[in-house]
C-alpha atoms as a PDB file:
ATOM      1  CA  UNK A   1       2.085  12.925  -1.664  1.00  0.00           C
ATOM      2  CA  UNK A   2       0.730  10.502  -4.064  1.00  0.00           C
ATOM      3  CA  UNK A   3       0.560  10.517  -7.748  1.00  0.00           C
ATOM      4  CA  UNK A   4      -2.876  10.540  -9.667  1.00  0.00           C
ATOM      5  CA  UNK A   5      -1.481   6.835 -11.188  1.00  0.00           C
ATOM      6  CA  UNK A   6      -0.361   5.936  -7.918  1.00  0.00           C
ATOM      7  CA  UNK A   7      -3.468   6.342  -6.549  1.00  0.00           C
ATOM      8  CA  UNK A   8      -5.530   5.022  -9.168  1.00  0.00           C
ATOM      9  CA  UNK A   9      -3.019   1.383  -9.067  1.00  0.00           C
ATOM     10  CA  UNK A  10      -3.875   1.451  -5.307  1.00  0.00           C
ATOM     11  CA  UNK A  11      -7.349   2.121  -5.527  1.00  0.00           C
ATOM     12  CA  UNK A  12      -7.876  -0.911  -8.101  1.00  0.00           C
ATOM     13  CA  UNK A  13      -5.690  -2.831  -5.631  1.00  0.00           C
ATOM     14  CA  UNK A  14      -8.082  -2.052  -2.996  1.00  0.00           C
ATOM     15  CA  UNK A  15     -10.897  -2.815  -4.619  1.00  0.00           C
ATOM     16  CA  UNK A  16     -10.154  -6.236  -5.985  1.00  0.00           C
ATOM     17  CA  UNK A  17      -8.749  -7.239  -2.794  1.00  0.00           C
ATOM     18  CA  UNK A  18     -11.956  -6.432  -0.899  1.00  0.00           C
ATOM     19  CA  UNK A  19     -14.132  -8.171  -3.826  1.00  0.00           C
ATOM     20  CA  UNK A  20     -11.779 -11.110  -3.216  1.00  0.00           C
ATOM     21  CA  UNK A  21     -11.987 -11.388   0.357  1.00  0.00           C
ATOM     22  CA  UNK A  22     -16.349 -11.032   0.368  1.00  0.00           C
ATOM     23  CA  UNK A  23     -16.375 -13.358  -2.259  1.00  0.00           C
ATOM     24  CA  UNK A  24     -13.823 -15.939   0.350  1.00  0.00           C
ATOM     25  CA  UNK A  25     -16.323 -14.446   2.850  1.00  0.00           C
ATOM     26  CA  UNK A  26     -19.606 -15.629   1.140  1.00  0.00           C
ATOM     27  CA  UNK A  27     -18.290 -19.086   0.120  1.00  0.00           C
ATOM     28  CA  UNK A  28     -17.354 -19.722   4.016  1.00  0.00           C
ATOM     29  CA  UNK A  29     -20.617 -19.082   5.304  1.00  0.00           C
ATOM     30  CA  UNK A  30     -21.859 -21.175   2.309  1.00  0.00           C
ATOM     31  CA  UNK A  31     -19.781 -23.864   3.234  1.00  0.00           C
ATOM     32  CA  UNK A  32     -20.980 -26.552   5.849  1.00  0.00           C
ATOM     33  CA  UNK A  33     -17.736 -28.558   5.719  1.00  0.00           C
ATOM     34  CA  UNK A  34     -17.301 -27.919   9.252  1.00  0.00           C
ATOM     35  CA  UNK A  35     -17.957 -30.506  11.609  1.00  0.00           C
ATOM     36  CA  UNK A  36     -20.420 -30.067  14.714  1.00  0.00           C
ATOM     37  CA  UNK A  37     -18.606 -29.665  18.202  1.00  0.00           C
ATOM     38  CA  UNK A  38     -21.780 -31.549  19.530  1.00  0.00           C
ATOM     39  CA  UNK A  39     -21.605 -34.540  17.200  1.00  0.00           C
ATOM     40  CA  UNK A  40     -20.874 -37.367  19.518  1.00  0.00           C
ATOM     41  CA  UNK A  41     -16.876 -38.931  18.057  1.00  0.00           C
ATOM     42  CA  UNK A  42     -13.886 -39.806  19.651  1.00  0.00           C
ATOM     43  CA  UNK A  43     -12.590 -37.518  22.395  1.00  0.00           C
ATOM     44  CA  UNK A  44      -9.586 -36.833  20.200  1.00  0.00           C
ATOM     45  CA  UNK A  45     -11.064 -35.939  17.361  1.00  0.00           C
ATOM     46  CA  UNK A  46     -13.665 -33.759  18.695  1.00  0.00           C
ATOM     47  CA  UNK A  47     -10.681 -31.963  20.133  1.00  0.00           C
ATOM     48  CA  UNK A  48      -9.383 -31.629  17.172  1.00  0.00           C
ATOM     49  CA  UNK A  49     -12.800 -30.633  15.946  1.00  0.00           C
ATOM     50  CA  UNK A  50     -12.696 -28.008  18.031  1.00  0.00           C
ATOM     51  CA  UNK A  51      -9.751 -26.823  17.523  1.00  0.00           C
ATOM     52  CA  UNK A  52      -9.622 -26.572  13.976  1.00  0.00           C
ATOM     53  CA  UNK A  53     -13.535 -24.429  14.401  1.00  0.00           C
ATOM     54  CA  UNK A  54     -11.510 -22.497  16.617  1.00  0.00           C
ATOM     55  CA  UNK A  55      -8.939 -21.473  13.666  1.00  0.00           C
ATOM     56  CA  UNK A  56     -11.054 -21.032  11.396  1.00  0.00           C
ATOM     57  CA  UNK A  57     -13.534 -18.576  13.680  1.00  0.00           C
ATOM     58  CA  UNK A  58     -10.009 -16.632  13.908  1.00  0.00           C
ATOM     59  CA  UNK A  59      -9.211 -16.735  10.270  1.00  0.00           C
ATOM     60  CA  UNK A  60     -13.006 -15.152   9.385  1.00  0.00           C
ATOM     61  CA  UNK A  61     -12.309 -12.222  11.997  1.00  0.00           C
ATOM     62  CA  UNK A  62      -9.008 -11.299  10.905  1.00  0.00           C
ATOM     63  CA  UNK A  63     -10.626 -11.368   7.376  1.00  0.00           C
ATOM     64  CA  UNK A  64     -13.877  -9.110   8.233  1.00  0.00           C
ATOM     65  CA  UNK A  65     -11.121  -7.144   9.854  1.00  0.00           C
ATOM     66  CA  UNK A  66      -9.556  -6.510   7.271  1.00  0.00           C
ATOM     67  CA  UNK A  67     -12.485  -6.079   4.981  1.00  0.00           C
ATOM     68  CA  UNK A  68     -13.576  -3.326   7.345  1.00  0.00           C
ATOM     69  CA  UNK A  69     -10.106  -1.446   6.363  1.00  0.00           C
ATOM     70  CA  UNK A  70      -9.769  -1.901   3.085  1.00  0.00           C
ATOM     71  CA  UNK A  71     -13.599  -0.332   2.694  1.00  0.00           C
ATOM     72  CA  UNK A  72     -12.412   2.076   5.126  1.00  0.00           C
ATOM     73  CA  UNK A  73      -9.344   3.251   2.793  1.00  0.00           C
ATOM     74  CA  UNK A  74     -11.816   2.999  -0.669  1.00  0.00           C
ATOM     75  CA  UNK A  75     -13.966   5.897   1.658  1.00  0.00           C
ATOM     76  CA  UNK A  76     -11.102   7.850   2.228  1.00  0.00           C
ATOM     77  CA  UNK A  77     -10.134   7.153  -1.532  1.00  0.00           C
ATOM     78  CA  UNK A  78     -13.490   8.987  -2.651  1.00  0.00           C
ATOM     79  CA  UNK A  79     -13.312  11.673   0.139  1.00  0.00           C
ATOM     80  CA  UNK A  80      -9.628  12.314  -0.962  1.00  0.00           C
ATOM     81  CA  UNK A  81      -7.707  11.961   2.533  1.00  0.00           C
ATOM     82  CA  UNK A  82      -6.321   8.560   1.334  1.00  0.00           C
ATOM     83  CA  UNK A  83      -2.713   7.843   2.103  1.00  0.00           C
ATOM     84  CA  UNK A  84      -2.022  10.363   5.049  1.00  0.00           C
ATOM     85  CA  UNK A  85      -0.585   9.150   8.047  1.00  0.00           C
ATOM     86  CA  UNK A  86      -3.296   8.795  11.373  1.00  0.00           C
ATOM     87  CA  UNK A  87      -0.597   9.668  13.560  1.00  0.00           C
ATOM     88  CA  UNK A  88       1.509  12.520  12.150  1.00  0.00           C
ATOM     89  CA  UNK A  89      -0.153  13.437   9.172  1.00  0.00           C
ATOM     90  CA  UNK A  90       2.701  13.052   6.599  1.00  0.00           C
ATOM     91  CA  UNK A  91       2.182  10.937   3.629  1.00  0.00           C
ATOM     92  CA  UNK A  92       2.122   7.354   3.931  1.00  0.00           C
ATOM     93  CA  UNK A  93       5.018   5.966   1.263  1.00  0.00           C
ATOM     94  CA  UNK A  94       4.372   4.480  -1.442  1.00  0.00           C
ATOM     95  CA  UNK A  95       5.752   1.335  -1.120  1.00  0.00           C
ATOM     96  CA  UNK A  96       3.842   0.527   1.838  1.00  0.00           C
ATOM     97  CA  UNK A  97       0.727   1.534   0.814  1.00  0.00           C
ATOM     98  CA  UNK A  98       1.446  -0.841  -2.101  1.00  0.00           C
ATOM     99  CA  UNK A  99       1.957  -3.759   0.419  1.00  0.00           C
ATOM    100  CA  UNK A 100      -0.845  -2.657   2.659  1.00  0.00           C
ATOM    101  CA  UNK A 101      -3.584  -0.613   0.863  1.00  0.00           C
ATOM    102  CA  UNK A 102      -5.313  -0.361   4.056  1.00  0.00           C
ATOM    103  CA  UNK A 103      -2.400   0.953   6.241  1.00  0.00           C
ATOM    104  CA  UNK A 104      -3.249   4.042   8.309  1.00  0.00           C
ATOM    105  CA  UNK A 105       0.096   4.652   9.412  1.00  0.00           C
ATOM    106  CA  UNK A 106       3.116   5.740   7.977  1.00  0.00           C
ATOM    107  CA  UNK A 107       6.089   3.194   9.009  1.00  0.00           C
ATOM    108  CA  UNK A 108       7.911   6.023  11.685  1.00  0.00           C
ATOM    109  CA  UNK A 109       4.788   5.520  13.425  1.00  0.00           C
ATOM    110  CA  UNK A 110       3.803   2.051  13.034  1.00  0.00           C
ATOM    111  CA  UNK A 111       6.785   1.266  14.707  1.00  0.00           C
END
């Protein structure tokens, strides 16, 4: 089980790290950096064009993903279920919870 200090470190961990990551979020979709697949450049570096909107389509849903857990754990912070384990229901340690605010999953488990 966790300690009231433990829990309140891990809660402001949360929390920062989910106002960090909307904050990434909102200057991405403010951002037109990103270069049209449909302007008309080399074959190369359209590829690469492509490619690289590829990447960075996967780097904004692992993000939301993530955002989606760490709001997730802040909910179960309030409700006061935080930090058991989905699949056994023993307490999630410490340490990983530190590492992962948003884990679910104690590490017998995860594995």
């Amino acid at each position: 089980m966790l300690e009231v200090d433990q829990l309140i470190e891990l809660e402001i961990r949360a929390r920062e790290e989910l106002e960090r990551l909307r904050e990434e979020a909102r200057k991405d979709e403010a951002d037109p950096a990103a270069v049209a697949v449909d302007v008309a450049i080399g074959r190369l570096s359209r590829l690469d064009s492509m490619q690289m909107e590829e990447v960075r389509k996967d780097a904004c849903r692992r993000r939301n993903e993530r955002i989606h857990l760490l709001q997730q754990a802040v909910n179960n912070m309030d409700e006061g279920s935080y930090g058991q384990c989905g699949g056994c229901g023993e307490w999630i340690a410490y340490k990983r919870l530190e590492q992962s605010p948003e884990a679910t999953l104690c590490g017998s488990c995860a594995r």
